[in-house]
PDB file of N, CA and C in Angstrom:
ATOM      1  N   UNK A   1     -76.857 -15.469 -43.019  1.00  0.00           N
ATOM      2  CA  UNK A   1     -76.057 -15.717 -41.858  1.00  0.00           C
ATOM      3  C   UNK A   1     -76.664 -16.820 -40.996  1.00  0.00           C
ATOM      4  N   UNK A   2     -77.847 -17.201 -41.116  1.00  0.00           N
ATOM      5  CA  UNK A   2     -78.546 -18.085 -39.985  1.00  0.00           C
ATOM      6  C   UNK A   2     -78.285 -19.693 -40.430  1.00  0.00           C
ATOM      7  N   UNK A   3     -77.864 -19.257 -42.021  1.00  0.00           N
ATOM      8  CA  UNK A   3     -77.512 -20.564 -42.775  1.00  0.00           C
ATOM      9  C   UNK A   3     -76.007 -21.200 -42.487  1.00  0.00           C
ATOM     10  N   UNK A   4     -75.363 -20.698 -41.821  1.00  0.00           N
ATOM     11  CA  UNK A   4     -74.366 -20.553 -41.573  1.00  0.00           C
ATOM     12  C   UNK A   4     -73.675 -22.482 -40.260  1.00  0.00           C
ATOM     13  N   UNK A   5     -73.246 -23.417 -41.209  1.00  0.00           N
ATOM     14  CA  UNK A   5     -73.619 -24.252 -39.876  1.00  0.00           C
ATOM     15  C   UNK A   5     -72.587 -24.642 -38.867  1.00  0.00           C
ATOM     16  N   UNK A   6     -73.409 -24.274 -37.301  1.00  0.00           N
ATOM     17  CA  UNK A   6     -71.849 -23.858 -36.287  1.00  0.00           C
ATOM     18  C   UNK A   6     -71.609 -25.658 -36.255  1.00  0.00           C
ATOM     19  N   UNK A   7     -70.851 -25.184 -35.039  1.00  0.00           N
ATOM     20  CA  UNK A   7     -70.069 -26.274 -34.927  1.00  0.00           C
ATOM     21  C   UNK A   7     -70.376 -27.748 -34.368  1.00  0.00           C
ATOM     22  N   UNK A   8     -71.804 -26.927 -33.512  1.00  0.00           N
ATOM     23  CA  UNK A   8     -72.250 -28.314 -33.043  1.00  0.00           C
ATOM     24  C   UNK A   8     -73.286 -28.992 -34.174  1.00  0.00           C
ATOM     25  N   UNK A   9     -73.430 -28.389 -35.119  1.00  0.00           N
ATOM     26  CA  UNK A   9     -74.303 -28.836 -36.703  1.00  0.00           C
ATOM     27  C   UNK A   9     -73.601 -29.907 -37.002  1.00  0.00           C
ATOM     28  N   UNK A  10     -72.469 -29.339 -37.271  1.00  0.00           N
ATOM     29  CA  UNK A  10     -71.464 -30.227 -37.879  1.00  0.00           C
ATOM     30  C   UNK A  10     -71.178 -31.484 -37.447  1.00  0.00           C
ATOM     31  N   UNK A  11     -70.952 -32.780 -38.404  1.00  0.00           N
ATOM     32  CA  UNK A  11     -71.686 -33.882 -38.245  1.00  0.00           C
ATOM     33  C   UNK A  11     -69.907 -34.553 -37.803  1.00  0.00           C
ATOM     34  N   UNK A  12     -70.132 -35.740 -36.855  1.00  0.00           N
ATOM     35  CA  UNK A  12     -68.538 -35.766 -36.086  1.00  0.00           C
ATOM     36  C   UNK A  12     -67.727 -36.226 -37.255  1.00  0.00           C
ATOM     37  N   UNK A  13     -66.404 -36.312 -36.777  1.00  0.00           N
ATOM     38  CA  UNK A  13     -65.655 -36.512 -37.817  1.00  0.00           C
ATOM     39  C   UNK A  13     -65.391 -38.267 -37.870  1.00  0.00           C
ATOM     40  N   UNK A  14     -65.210 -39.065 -38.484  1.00  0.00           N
ATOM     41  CA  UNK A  14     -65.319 -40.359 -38.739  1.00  0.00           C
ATOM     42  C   UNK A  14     -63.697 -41.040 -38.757  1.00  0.00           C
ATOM     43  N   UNK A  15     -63.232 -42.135 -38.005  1.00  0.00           N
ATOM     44  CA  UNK A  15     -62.731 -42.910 -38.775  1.00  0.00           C
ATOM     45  C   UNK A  15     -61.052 -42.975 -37.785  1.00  0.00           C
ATOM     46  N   UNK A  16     -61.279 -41.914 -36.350  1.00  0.00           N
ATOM     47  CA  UNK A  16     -60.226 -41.917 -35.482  1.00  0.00           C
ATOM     48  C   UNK A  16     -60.355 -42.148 -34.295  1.00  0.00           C
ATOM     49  N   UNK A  17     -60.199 -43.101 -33.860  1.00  0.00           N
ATOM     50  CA  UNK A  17     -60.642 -43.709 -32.641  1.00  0.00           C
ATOM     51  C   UNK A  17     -59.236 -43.566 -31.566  1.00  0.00           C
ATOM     52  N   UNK A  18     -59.392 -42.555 -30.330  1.00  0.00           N
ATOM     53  CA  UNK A  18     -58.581 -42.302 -29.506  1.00  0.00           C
ATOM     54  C   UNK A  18     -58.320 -43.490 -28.908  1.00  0.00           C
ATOM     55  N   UNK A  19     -56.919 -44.428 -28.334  1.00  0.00           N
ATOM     56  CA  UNK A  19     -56.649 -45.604 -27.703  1.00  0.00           C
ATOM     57  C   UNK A  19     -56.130 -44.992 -26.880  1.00  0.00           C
ATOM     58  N   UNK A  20     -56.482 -45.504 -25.790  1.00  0.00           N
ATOM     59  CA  UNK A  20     -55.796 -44.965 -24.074  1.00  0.00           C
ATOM     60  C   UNK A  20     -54.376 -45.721 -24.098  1.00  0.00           C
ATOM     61  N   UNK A  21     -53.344 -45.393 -23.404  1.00  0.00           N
ATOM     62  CA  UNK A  21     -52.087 -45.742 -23.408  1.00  0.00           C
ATOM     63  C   UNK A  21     -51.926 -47.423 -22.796  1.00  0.00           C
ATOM     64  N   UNK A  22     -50.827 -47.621 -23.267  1.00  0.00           N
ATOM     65  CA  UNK A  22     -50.373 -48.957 -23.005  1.00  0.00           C
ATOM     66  C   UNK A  22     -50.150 -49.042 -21.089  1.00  0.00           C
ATOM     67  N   UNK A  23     -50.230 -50.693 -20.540  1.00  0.00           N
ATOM     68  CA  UNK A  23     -49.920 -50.669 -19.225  1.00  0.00           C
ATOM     69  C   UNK A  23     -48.405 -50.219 -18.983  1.00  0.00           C
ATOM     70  N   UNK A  24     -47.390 -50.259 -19.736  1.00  0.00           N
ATOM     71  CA  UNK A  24     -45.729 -50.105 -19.735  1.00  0.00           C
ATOM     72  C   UNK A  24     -45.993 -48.535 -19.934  1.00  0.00           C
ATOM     73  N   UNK A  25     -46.290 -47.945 -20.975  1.00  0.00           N
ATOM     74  CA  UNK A  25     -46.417 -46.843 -21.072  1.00  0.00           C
ATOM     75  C   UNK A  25     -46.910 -45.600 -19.422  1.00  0.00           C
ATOM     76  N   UNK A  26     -48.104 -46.553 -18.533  1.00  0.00           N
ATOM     77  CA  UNK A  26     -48.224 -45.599 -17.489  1.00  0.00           C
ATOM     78  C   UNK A  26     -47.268 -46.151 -16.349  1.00  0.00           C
ATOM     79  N   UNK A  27     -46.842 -46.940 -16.522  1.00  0.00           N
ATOM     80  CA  UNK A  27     -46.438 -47.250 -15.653  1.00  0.00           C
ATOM     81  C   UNK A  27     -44.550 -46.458 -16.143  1.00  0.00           C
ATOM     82  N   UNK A  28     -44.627 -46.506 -16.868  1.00  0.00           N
ATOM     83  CA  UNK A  28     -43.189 -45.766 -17.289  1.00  0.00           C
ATOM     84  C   UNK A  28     -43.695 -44.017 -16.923  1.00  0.00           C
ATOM     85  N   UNK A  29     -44.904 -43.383 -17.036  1.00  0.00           N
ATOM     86  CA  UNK A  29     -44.913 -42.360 -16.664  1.00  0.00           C
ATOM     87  C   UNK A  29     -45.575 -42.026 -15.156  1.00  0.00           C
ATOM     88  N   UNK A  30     -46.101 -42.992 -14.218  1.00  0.00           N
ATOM     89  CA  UNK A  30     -45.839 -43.168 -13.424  1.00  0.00           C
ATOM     90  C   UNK A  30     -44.695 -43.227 -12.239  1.00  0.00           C
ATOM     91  N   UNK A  31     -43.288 -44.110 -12.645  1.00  0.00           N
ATOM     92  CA  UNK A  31     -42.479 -44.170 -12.048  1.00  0.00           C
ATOM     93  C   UNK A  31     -42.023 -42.936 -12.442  1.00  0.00           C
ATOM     94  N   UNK A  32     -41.453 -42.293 -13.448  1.00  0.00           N
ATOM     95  CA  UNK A  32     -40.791 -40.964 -13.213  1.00  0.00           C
ATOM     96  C   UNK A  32     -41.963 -39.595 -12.566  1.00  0.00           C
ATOM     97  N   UNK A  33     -43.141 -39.754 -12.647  1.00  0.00           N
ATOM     98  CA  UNK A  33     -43.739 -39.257 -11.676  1.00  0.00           C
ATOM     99  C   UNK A  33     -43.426 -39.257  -9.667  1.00  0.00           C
ATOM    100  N   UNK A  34     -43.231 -40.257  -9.473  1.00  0.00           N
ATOM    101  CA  UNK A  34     -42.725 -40.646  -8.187  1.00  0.00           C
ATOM    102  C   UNK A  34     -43.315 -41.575  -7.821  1.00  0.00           C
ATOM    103  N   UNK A  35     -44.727 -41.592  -8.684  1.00  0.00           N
ATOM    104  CA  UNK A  35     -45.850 -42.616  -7.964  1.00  0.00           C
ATOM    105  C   UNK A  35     -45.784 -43.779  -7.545  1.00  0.00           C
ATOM    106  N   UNK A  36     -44.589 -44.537  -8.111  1.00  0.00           N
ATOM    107  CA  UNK A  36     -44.343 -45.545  -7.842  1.00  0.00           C
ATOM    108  C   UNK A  36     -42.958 -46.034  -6.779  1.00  0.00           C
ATOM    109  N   UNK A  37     -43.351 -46.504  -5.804  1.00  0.00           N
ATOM    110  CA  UNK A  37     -41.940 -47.213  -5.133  1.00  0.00           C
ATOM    111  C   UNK A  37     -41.849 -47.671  -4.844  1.00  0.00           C
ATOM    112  N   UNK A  38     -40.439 -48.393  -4.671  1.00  0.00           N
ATOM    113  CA  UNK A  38     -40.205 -49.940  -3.735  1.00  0.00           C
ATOM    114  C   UNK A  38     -40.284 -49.526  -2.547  1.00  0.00           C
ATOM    115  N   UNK A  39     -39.985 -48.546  -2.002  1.00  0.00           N
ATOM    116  CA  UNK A  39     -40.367 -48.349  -0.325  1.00  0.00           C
ATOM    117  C   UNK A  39     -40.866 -47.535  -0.551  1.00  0.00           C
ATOM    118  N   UNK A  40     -41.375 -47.372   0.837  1.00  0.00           N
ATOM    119  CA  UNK A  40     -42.114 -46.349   1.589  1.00  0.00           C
ATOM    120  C   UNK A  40     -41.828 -45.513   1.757  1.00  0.00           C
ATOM    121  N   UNK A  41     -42.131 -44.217   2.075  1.00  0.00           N
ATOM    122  CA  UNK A  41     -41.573 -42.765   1.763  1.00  0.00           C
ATOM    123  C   UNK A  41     -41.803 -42.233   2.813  1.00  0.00           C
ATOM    124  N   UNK A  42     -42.850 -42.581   4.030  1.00  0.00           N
ATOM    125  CA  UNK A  42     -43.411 -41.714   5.066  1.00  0.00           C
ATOM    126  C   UNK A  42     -42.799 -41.658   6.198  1.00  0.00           C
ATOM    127  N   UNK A  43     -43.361 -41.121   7.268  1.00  0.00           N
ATOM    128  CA  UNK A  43     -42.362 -40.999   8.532  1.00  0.00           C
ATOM    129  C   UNK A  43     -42.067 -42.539   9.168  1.00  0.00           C
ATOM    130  N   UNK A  44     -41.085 -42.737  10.079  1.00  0.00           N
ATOM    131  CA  UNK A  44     -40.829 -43.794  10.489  1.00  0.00           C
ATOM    132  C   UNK A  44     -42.349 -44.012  11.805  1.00  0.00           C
ATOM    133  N   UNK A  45     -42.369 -45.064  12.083  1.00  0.00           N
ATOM    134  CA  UNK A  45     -43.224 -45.687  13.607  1.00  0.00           C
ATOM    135  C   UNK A  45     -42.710 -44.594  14.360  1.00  0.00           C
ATOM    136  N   UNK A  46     -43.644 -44.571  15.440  1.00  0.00           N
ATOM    137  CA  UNK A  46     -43.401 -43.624  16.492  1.00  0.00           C
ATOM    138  C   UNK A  46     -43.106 -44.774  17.786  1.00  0.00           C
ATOM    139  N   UNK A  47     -42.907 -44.577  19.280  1.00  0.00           N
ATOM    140  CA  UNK A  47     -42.811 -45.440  20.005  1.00  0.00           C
ATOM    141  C   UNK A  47     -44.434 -45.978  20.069  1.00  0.00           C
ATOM    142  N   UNK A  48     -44.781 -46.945  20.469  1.00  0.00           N
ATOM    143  CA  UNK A  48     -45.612 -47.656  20.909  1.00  0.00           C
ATOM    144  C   UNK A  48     -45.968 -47.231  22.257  1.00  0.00           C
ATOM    145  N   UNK A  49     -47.528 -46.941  22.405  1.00  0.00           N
ATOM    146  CA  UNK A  49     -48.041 -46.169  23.597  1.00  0.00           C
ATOM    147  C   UNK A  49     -48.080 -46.932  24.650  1.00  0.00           C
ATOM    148  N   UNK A  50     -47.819 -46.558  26.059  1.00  0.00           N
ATOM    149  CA  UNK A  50     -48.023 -47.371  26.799  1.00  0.00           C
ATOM    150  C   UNK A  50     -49.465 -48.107  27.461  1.00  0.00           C
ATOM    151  N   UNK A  51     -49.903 -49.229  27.924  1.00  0.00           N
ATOM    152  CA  UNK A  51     -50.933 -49.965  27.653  1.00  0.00           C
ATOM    153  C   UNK A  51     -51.826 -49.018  28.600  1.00  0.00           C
ATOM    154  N   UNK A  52     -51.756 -47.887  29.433  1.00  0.00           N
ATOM    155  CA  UNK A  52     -52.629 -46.912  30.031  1.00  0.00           C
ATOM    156  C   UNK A  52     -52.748 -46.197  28.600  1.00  0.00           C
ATOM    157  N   UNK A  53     -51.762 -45.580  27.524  1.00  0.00           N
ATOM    158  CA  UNK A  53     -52.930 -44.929  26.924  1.00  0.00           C
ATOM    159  C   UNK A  53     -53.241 -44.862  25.977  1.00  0.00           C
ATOM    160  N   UNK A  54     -52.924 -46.404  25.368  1.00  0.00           N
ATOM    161  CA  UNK A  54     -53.548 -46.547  24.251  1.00  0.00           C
ATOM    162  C   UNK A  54     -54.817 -47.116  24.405  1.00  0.00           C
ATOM    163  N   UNK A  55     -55.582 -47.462  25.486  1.00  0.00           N
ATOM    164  CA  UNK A  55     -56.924 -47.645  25.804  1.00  0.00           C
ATOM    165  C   UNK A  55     -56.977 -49.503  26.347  1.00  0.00           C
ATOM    166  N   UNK A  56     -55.932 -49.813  26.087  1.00  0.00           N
ATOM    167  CA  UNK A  56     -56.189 -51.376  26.309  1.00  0.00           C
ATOM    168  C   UNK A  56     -55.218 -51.173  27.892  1.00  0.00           C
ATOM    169  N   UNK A  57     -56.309 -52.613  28.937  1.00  0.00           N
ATOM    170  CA  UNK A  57     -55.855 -52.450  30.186  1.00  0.00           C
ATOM    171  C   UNK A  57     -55.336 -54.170  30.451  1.00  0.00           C
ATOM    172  N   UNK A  58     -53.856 -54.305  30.985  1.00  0.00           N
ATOM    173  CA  UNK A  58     -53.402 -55.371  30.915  1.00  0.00           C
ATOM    174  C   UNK A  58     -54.123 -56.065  32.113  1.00  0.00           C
ATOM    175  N   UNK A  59     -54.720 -57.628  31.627  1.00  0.00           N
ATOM    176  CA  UNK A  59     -55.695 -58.070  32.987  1.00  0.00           C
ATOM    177  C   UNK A  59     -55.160 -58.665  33.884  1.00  0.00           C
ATOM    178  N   UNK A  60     -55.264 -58.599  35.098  1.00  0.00           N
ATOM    179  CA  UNK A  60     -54.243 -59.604  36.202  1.00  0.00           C
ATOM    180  C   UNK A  60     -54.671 -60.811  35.896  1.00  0.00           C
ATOM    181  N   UNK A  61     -53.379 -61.987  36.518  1.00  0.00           N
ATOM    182  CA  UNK A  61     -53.617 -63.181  35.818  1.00  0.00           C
ATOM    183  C   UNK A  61     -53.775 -64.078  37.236  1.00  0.00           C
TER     184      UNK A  61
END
């Protein structure tokens, strides 16, 4: 039984070399992912703070 050889004995297998996917390919599973868009998806601008409090002080001229 000790003769027995597991798996990490075993010598790799030869001759198949994994290729990562094409740029069309992620990008085709990308866009039906959502990941991709022509716009923007997030909330709109909010109003613009007034110059007391967004920290900037308008200087007399």
């Amino acid at each position: 039984m000790s003769d027995d050889p597991k798996p990490d004995d075993l010598p790799p297998k030869q001759g198949y070399i994994p290729r990562p996917p094409s740029q069309a390919d992620v990008d085709l599973v990308s866009g039906q992912q959502g990941m991709i868009e022509d716009e923007w998806g997030g909330e709109p601008a909010g109003q613009p703070l007034p110059p007391e409090e967004d920290g900037t002080e308008k200087q007399p001229s």
